[in-house]
Protein backbone atom coordinates (compact mmCIF):
# COMPACT_ATOMS: atom_id res chain seq x y z
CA UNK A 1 0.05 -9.42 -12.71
CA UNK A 2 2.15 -7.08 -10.89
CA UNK A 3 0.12 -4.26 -8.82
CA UNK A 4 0.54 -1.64 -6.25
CA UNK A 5 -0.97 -1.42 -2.90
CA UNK A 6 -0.50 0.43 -0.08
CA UNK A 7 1.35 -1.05 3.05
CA UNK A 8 3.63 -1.19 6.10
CA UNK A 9 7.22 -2.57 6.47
CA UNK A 10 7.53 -4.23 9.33
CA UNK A 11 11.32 -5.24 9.10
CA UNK A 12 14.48 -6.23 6.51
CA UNK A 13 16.54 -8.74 5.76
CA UNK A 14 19.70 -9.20 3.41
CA UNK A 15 18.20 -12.55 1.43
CA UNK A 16 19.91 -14.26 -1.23
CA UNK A 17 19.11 -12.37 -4.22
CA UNK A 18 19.40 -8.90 -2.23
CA UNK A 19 17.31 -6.95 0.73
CA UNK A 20 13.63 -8.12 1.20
CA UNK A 21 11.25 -6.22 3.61
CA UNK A 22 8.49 -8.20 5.41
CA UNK A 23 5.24 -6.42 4.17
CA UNK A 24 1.82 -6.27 5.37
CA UNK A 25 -0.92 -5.00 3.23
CA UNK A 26 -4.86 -5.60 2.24
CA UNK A 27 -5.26 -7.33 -1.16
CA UNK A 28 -8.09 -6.86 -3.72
CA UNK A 29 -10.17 -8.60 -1.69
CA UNK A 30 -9.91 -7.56 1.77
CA UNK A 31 -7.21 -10.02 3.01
CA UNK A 32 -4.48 -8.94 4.99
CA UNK A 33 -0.98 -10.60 3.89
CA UNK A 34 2.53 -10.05 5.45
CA UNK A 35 5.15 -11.87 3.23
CA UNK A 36 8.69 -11.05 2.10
CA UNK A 37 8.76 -8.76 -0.68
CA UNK A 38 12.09 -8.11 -2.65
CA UNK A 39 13.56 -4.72 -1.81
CA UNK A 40 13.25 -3.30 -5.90
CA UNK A 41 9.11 -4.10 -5.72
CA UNK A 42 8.70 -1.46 -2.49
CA UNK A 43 9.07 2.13 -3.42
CA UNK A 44 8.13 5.21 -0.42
CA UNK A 45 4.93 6.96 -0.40
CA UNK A 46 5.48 10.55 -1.03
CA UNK A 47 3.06 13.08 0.20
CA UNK A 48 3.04 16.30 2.25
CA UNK A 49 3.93 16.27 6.11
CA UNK A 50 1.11 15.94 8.50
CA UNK A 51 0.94 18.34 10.90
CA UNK A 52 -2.57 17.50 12.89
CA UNK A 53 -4.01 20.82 12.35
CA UNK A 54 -6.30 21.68 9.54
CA UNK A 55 -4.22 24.57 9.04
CA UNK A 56 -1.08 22.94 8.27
């Protein structure tokens, strides 16, 4: 069941079937994984730049 959950790239790799990034992440129940994740299942967070200051 494919799902999507926040995480960090740690590094990339050019694997056989195309780039991979090496992910780490919290699954549903608390675990933290890192594993290889193709390149086409990892899209960027967008949201607005944070400036520190509660007055942006």
């Amino acid at each position: 069941m494919p799902s999507e959950l926040p995480g960090l790239v740690l590094d990339w790799r050019s694997g056989e079937k195309g780039w991979e990034g090496l992910v780490s992440y919290a699954d549903r129940d608390g675990r933290i994984v890192t594993e290889w994740l193709p390149a086409a299942n990892l899209r960027p967070v967008v949201s607005a730049p944070q400036t520190g200051s509660a007055y942006g």
